[in-house]
C-alpha atoms as a PDB file:
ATOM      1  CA  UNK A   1      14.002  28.836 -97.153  1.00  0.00           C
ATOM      2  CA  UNK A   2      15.780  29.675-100.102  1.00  0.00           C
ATOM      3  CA  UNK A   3      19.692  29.857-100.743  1.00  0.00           C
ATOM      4  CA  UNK A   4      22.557  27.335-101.152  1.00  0.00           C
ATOM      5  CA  UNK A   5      22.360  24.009 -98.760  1.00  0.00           C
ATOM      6  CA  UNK A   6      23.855  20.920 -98.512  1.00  0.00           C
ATOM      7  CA  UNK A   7      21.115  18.303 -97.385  1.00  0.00           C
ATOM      8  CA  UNK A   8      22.722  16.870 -93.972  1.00  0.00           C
ATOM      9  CA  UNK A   9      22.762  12.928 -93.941  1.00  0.00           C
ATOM     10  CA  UNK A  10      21.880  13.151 -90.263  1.00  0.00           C
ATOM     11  CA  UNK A  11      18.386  14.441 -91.953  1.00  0.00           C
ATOM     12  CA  UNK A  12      18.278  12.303 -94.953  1.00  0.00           C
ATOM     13  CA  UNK A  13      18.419   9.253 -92.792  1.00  0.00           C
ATOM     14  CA  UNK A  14      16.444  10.715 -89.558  1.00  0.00           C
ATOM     15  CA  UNK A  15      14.805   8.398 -87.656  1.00  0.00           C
ATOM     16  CA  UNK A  16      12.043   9.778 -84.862  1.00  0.00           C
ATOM     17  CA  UNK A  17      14.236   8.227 -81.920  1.00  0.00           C
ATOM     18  CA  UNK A  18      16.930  10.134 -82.704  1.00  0.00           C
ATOM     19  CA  UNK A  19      18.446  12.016 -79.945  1.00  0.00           C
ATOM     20  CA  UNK A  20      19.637  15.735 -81.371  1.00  0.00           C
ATOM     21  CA  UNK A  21      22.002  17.865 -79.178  1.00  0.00           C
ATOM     22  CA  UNK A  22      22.916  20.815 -80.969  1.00  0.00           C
ATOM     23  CA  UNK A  23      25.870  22.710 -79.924  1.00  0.00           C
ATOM     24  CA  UNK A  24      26.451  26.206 -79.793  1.00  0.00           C
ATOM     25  CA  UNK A  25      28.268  28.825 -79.077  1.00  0.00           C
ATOM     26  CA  UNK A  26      30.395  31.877 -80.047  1.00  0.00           C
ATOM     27  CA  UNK A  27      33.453  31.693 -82.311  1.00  0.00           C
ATOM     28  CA  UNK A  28      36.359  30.303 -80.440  1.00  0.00           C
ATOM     29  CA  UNK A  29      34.304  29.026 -77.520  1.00  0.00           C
ATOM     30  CA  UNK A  30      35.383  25.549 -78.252  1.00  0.00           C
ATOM     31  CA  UNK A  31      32.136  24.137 -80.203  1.00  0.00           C
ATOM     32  CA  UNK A  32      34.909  21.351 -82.083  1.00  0.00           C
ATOM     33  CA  UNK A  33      37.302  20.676 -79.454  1.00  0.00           C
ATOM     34  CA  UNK A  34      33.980  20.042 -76.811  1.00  0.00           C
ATOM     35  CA  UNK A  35      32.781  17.489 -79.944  1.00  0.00           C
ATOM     36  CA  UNK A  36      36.092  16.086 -80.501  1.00  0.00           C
ATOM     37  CA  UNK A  37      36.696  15.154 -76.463  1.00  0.00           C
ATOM     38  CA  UNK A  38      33.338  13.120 -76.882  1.00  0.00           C
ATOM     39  CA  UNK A  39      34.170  11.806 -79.724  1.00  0.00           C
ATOM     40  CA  UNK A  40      37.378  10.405 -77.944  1.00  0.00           C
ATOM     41  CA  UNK A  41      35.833   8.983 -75.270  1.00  0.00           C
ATOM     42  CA  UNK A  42      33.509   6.915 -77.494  1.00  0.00           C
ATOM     43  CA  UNK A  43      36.694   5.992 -79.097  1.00  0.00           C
ATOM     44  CA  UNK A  44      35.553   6.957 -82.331  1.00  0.00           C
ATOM     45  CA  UNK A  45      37.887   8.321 -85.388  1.00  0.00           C
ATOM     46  CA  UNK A  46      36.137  11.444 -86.681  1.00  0.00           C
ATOM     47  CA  UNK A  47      37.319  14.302 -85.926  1.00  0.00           C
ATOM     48  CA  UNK A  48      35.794  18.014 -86.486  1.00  0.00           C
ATOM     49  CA  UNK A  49      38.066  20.786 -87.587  1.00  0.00           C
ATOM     50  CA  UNK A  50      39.344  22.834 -84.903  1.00  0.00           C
ATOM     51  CA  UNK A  51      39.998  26.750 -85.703  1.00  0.00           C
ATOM     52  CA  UNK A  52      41.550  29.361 -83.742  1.00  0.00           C
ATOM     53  CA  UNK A  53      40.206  31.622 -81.150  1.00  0.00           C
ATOM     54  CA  UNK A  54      39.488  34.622 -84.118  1.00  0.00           C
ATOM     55  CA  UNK A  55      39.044  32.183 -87.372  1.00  0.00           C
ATOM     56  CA  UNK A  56      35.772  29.997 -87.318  1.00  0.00           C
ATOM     57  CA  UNK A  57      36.114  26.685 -89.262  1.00  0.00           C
ATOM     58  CA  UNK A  58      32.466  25.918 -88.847  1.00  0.00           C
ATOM     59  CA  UNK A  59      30.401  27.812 -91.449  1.00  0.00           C
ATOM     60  CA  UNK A  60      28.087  25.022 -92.041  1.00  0.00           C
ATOM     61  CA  UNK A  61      26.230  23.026 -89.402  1.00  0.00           C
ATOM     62  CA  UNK A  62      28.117  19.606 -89.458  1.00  0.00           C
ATOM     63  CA  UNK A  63      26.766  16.408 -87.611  1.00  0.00           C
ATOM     64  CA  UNK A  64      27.560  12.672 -86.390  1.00  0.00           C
ATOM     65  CA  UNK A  65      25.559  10.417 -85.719  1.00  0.00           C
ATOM     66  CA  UNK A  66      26.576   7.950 -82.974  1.00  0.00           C
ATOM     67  CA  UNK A  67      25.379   4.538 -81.933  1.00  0.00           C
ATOM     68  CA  UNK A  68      24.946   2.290 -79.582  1.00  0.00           C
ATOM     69  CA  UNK A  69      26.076   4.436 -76.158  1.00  0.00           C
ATOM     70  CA  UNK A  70      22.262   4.418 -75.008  1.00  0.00           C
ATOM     71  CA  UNK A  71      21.759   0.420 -74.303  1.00  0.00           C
ATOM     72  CA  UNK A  72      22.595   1.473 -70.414  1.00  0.00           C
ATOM     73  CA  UNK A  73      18.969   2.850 -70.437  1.00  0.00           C
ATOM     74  CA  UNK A  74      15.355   1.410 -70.737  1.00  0.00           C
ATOM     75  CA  UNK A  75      13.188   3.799 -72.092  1.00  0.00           C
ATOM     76  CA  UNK A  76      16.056   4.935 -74.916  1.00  0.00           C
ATOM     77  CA  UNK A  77      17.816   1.957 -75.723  1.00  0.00           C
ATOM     78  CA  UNK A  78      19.274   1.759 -79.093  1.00  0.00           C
ATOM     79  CA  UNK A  79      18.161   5.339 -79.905  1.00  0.00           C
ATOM     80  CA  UNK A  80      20.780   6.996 -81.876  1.00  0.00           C
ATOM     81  CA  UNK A  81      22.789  10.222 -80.723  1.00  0.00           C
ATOM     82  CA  UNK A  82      23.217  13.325 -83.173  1.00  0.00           C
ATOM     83  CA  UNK A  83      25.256  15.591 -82.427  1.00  0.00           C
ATOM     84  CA  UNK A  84      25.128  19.135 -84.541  1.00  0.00           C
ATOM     85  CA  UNK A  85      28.571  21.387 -84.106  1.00  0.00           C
ATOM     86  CA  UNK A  86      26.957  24.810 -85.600  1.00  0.00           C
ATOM     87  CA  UNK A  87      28.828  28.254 -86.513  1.00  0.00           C
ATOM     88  CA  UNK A  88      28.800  31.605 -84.645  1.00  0.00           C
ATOM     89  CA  UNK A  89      26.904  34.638 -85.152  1.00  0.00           C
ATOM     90  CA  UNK A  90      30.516  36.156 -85.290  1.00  0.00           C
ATOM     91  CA  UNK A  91      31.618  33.742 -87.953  1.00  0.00           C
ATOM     92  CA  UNK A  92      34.832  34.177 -90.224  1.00  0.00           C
ATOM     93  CA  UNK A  93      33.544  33.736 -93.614  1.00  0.00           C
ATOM     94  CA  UNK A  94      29.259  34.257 -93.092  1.00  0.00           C
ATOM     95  CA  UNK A  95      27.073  36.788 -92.433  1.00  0.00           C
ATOM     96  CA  UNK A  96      25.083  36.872 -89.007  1.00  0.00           C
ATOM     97  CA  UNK A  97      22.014  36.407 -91.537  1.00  0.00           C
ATOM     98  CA  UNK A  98      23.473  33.381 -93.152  1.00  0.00           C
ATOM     99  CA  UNK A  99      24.438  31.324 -90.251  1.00  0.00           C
ATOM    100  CA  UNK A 100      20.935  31.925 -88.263  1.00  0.00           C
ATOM    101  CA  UNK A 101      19.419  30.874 -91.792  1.00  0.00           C
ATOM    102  CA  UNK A 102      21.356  27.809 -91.841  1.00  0.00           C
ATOM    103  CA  UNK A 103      20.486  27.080 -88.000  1.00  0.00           C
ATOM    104  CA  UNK A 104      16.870  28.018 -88.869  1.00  0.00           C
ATOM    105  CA  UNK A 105      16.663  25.338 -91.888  1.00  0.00           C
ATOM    106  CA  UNK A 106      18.615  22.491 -89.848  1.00  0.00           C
ATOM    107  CA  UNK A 107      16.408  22.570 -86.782  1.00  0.00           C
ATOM    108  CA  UNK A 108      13.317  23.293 -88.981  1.00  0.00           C
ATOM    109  CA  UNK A 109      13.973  20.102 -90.777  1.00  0.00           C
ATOM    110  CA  UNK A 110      14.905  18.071 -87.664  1.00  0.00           C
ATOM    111  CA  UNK A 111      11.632  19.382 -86.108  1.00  0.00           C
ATOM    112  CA  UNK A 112       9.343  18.499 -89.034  1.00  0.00           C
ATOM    113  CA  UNK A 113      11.935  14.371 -88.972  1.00  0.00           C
ATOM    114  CA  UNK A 114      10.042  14.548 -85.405  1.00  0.00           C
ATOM    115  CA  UNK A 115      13.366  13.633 -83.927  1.00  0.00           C
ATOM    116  CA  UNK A 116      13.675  13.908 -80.008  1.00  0.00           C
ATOM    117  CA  UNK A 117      15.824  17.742 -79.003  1.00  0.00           C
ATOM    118  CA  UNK A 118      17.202  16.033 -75.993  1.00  0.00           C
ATOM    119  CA  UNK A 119      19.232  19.112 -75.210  1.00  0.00           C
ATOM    120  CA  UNK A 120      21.134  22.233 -76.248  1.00  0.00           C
ATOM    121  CA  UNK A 121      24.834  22.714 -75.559  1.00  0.00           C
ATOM    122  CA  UNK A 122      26.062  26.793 -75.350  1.00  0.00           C
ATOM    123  CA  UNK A 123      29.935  26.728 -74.859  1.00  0.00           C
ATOM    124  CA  UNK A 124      31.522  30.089 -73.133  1.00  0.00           C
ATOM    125  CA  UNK A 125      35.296  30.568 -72.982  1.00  0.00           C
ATOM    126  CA  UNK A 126      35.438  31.333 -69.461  1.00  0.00           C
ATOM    127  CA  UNK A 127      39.255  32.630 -70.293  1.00  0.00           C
ATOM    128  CA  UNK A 128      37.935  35.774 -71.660  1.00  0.00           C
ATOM    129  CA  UNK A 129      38.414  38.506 -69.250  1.00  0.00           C
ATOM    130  CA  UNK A 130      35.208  40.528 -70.281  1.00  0.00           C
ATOM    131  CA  UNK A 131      31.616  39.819 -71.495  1.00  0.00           C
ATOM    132  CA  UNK A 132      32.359  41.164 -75.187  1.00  0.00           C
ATOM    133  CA  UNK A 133      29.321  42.817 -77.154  1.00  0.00           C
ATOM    134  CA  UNK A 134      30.245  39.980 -79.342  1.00  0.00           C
ATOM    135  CA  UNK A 135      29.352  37.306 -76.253  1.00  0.00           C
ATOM    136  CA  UNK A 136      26.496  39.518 -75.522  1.00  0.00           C
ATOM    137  CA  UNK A 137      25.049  39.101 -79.149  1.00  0.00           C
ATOM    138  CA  UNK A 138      25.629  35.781 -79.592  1.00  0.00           C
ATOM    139  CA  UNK A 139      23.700  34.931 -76.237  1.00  0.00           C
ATOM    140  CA  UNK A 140      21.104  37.308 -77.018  1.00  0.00           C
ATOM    141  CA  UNK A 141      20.119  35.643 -80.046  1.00  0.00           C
ATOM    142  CA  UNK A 142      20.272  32.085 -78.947  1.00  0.00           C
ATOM    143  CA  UNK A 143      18.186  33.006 -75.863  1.00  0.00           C
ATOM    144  CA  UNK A 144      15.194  33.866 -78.671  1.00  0.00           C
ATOM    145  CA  UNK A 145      16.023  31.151 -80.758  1.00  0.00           C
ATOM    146  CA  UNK A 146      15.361  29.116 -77.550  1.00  0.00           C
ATOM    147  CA  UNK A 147      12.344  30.726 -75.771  1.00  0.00           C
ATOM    148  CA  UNK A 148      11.699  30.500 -72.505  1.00  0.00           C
ATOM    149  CA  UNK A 149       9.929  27.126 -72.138  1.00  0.00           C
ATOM    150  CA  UNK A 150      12.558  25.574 -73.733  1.00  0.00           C
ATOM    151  CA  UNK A 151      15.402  27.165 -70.909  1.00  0.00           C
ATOM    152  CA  UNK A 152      15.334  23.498 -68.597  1.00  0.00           C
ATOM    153  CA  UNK A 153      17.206  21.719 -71.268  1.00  0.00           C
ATOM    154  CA  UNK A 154      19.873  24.200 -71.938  1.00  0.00           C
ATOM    155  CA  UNK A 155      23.312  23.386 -70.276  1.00  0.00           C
ATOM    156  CA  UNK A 156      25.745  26.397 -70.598  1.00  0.00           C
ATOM    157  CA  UNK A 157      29.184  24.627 -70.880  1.00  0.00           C
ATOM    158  CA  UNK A 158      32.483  27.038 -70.012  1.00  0.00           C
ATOM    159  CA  UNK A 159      35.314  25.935 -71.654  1.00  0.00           C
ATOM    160  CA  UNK A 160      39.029  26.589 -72.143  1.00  0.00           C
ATOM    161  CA  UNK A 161      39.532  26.096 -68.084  1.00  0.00           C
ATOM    162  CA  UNK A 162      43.811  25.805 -67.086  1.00  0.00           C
ATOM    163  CA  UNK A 163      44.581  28.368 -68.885  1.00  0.00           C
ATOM    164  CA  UNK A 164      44.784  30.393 -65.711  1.00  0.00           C
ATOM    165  CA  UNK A 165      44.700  30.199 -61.766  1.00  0.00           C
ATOM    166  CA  UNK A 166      41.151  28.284 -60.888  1.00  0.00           C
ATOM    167  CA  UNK A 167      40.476  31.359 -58.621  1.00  0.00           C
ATOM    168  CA  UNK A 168      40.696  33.730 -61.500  1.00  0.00           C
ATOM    169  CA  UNK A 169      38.131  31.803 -63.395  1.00  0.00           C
ATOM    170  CA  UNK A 170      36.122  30.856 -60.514  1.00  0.00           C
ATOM    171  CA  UNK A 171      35.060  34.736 -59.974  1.00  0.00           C
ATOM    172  CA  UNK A 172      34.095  35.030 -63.665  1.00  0.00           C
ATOM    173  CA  UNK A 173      32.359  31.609 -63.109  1.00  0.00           C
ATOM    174  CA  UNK A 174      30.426  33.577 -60.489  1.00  0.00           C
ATOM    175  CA  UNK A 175      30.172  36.926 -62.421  1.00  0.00           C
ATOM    176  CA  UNK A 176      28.539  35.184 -65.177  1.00  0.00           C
ATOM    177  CA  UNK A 177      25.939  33.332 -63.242  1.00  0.00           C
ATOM    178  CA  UNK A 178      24.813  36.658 -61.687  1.00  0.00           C
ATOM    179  CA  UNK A 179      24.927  39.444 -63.967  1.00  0.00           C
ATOM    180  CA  UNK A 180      24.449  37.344 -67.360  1.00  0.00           C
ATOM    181  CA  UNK A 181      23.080  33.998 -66.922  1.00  0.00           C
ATOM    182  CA  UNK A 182      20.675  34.242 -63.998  1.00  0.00           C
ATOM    183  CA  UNK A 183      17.753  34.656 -65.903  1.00  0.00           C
ATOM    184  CA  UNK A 184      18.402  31.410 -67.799  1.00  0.00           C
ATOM    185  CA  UNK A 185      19.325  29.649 -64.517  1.00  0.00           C
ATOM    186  CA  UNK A 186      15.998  30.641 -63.329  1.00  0.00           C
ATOM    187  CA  UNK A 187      14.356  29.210 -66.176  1.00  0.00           C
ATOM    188  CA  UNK A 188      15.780  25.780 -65.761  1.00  0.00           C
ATOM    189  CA  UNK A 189      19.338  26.130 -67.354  1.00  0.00           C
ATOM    190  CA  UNK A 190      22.464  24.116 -65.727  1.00  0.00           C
ATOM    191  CA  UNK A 191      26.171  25.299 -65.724  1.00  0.00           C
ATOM    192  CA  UNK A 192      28.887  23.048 -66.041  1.00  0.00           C
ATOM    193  CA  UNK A 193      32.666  23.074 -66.499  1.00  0.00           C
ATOM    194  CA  UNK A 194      34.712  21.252 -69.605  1.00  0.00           C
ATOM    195  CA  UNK A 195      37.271  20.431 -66.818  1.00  0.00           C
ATOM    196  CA  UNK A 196      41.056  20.932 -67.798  1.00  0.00           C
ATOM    197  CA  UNK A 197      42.737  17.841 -68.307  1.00  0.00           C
ATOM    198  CA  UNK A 198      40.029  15.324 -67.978  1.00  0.00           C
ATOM    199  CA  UNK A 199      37.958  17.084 -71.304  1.00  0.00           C
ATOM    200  CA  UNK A 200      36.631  13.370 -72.226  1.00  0.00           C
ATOM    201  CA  UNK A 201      35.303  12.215 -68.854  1.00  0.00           C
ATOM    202  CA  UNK A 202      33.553  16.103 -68.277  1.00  0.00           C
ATOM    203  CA  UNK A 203      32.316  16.063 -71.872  1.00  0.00           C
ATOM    204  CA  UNK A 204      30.880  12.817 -71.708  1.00  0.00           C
ATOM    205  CA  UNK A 205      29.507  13.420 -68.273  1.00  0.00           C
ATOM    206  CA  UNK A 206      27.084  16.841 -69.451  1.00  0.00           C
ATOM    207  CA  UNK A 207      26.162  14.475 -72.030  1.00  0.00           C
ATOM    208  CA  UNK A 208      25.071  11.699 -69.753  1.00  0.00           C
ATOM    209  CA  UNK A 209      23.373  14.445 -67.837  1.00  0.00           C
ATOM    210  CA  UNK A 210      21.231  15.088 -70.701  1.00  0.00           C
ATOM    211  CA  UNK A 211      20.673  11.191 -71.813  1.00  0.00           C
ATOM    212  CA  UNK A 212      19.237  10.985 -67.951  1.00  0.00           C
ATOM    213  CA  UNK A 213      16.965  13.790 -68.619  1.00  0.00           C
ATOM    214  CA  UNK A 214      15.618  12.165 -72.069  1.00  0.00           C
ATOM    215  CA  UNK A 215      15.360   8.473 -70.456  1.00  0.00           C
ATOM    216  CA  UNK A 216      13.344   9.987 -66.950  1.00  0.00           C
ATOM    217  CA  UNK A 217      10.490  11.687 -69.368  1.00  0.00           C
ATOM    218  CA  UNK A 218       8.391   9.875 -72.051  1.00  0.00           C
ATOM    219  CA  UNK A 219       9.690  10.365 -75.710  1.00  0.00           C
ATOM    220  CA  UNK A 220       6.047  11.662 -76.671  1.00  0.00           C
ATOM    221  CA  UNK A 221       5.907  14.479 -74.099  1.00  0.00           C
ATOM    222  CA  UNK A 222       9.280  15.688 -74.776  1.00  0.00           C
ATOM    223  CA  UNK A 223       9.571  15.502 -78.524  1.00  0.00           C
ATOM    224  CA  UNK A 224       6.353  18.338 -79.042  1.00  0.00           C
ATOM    225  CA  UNK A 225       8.596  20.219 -76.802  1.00  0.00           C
ATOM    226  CA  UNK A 226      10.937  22.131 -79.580  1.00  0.00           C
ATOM    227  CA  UNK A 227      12.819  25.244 -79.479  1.00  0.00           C
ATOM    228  CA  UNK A 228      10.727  28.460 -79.952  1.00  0.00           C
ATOM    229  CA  UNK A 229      11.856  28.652 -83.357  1.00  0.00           C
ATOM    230  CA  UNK A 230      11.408  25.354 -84.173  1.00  0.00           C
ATOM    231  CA  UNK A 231       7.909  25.697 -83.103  1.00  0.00           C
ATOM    232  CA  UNK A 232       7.434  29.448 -84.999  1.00  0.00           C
ATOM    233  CA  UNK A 233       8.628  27.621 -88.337  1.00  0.00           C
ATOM    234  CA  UNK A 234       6.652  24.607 -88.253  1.00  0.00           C
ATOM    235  CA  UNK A 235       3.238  24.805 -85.700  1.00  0.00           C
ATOM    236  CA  UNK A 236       2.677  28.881 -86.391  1.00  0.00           C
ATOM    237  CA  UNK A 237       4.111  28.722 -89.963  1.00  0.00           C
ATOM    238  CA  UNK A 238       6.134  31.795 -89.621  1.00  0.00           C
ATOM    239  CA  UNK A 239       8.769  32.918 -91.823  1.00  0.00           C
ATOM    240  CA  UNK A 240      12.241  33.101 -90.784  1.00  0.00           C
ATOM    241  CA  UNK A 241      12.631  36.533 -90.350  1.00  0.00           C
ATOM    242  CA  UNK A 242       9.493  36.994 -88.708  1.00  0.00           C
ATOM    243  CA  UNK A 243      11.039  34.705 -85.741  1.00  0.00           C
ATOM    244  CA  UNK A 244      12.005  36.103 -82.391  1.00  0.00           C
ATOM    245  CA  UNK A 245      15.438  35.132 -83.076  1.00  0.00           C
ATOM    246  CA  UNK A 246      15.519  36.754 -86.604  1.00  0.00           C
ATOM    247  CA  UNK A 247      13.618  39.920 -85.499  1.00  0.00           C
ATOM    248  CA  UNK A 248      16.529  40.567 -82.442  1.00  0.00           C
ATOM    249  CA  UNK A 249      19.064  39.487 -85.294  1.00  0.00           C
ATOM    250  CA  UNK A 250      17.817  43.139 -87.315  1.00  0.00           C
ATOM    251  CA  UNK A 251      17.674  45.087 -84.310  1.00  0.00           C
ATOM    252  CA  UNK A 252      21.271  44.104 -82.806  1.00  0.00           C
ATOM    253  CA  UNK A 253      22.148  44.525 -86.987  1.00  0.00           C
ATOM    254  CA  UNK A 254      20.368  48.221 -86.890  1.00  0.00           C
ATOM    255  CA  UNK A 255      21.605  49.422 -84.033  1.00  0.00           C
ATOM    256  CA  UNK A 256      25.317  48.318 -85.322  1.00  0.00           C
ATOM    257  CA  UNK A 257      24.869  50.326 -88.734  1.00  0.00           C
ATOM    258  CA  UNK A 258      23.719  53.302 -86.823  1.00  0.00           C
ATOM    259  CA  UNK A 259      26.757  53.976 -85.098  1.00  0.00           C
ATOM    260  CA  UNK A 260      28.939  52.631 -87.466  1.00  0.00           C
ATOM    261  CA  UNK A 261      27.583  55.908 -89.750  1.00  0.00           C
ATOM    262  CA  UNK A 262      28.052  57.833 -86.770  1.00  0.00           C
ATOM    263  CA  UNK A 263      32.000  56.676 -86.484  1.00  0.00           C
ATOM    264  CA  UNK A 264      31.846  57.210 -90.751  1.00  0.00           C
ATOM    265  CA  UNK A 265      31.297  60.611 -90.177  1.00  0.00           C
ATOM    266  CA  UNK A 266      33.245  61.552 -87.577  1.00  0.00           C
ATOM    267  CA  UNK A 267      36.492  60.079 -89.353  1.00  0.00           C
ATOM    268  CA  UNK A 268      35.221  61.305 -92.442  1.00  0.00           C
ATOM    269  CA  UNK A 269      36.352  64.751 -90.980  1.00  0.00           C
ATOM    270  CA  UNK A 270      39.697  63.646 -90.181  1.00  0.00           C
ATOM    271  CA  UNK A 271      40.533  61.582 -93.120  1.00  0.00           C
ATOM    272  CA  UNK A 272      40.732  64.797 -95.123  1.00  0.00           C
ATOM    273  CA  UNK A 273      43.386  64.499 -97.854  1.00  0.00           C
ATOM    274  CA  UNK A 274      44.876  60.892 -95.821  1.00  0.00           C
ATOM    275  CA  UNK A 275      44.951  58.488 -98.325  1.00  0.00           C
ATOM    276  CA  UNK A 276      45.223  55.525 -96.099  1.00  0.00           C
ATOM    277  CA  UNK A 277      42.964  56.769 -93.941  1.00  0.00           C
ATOM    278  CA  UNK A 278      40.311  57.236 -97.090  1.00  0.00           C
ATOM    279  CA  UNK A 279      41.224  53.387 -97.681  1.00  0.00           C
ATOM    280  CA  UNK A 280      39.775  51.890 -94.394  1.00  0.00           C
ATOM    281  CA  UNK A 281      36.582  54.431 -94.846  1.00  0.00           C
ATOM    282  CA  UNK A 282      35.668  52.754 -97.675  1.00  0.00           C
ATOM    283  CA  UNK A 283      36.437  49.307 -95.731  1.00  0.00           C
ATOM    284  CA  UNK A 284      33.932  50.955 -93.121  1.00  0.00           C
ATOM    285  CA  UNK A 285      31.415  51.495 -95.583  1.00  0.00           C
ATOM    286  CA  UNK A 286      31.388  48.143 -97.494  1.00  0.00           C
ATOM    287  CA  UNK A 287      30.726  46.780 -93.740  1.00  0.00           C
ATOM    288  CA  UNK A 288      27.806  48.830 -93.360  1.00  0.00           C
ATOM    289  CA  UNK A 289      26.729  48.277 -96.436  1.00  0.00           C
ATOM    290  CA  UNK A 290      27.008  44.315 -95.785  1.00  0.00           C
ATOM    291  CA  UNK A 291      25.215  44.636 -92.560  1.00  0.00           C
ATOM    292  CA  UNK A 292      22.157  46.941 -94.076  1.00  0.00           C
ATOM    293  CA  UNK A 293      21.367  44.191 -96.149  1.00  0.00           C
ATOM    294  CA  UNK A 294      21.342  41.634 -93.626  1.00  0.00           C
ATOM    295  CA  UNK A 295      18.700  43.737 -92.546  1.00  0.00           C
ATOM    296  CA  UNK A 296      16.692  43.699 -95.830  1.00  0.00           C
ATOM    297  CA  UNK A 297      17.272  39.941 -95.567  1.00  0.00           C
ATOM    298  CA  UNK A 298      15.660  40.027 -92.485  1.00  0.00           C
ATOM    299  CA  UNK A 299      12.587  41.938 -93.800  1.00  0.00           C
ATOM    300  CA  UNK A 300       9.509  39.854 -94.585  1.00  0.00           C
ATOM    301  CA  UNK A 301       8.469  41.543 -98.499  1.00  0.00           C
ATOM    302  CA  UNK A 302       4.771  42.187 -98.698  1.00  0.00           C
ATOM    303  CA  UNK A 303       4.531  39.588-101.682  1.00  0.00           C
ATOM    304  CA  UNK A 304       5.443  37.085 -99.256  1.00  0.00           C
ATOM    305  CA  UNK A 305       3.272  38.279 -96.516  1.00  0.00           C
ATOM    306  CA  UNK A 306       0.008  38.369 -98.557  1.00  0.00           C
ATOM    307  CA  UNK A 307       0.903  34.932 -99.654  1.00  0.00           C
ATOM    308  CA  UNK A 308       1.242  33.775 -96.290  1.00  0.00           C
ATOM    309  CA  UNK A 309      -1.970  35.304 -95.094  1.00  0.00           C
ATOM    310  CA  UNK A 310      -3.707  33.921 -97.592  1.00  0.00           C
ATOM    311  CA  UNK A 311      -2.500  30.663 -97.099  1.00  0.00           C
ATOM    312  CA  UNK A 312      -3.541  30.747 -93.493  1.00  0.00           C
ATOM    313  CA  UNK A 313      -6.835  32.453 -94.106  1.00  0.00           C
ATOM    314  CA  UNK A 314      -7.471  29.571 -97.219  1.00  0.00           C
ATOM    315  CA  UNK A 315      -6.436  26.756 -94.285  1.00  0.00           C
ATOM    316  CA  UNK A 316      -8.618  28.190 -92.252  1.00  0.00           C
ATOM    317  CA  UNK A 317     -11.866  27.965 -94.341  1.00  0.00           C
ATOM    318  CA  UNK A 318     -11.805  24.548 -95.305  1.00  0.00           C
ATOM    319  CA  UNK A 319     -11.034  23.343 -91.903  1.00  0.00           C
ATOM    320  CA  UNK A 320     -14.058  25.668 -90.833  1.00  0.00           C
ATOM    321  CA  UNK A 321     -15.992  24.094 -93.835  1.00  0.00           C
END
């Protein structure tokens, strides 16, 4: 994949018992702070750079790798824990396009390291009174970057509990688990709280959760067992915009354009001789304008697509012969 990237040393220096937790989540959810409590309770110094609920301070996919908290265990003693803090598809200073390309290269490169995905961590704030287009996206897209068969080691974390009456939040809890999450839960998916107050003992506690998983299966059936676009990018040699997640990126991205031309026009009408009003049309359009090409980006070029069938068709006649 082509474009600026900082090799990760988590990558440089993979080892094929590493343990990789990614997490996840929209802008705000708490990706950092959910890092930092962990971080805490292994008494470790690091910290990762908190933002604020609008600003992301995560544009780049940032890891740590942590030692020696699996000797407890049999089967994964002395196997190393990475943990991956990624951006937003709502991120502050990158395009949707961007980030998911950055995602797409880390995992790709983890996948082909043969490290062990132990589990996937999706933080929600649960203190947001609706389920924003924005949380809608953002879940959308991880859901394909996932796949189904890769559901039962999701965990979706909600954060950002005490900042409110616990029956308030408990009825979202609930609201969220029927109308938005069920299908997930179906497929295997846990829920579990970063409890207010006691952030180091809960965060620790979904991460034990995982470890248990890990250590009660064999390292060689679960490490074949990638995300869906792990396995599009590496075993079916796809590229990245020809991914599930890529291909519901552009239609989210075209359906966002389309009525942001509709709004363009309407205003349009009643910006008529308003010169501040001209001022945030043109803001309008260099948005659209930004998000159509995202959606070239996400086009595969024909070039590229005859080279890639030709590769597999080549592949395919010397294994034959």
């Amino acid at each position: 994949m082509p474009g600026n990237y900082s090799v990760d040393t988590a990558l440089t220096d993979a080892r094929e018992t590493d343990i990789v937790i990614p997490i996840m989540g929209a802008t705000g959810a708490g990706k950092s702070s959910f890092i930092n409590a962990l971080l805490d309770y292994f008494g470790i110094v690091k910290h990762f750079e908190v933002g604020s609920a609008l600003a992301s301070c995560t544009s780049d996919l940032e890891s740590v790798v942590i030692e020696g908290q699996t000797n407890n265990w049999k089967r994964i003693r002395g196997h190393r824990i990475v943990i991956v803090d990624t951006p937003g598809f709502d991120d502050t200073y990158a395009g949707d396009f961007e980030i998911l390309q950055r995602i797409a290269r880390w995992l790709e490169e983890s996948y082909r390291k043969k490290t062990v995905l132990g589990g996937v961590i999706y933080l929600h704030n649960i203190s947001q009174n609706r389920f924003t287009g924005t949380a809608r996206r953002n879940l959308e897209i991880f859901n394909h970057l996932c796949g189904e068969s890769a559901l039962d080691k999701v965990v979706l974390v909600t954060s950002h509990w005490g900042t409110a009456p616990d029956q308030i939040f408990d009825k979202r809890e609930e609201e969220l688990k029927k109308r938005y999450w069920n299908t997930m839960m179906d497929g295997g998916t846990r829920v579990e709280r970063l409890v207010a107050g006691e952030e180091q003992a809960s965060a620790w506690n979904i991460f034990h959760s995982i470890l248990e998983r890990v250590e009660t299966r064999a390292i060689q059936q679960i490490r074949p067992e990638g995300l869906q676009i792990q396995r599009e990018l590496v075993n079916e040699r796809k590229l990245l915009p020809q991914t599930h997640a890529a291909r519901e990126l552009r239609a989210q991205l075209e359906q966002m354009v389309e009525a942001q031309t509709q709004i363009q026009a309407l205003k349009a009408d009643a910006a008529a001789g308003n010169a501040e009003a001209m001022a945030q049309l043109e803001e309008q359009e260099a948005k659209v304008k930004q998000m159509a090409q995202q959606i070239e980006n996400l086009k595969v070029p024909f070039p590229m697509r005859l080279v890639q069938w030709m590769k597999l068709v080549v592949g395919r006649w010397i294994w034959v012969g």
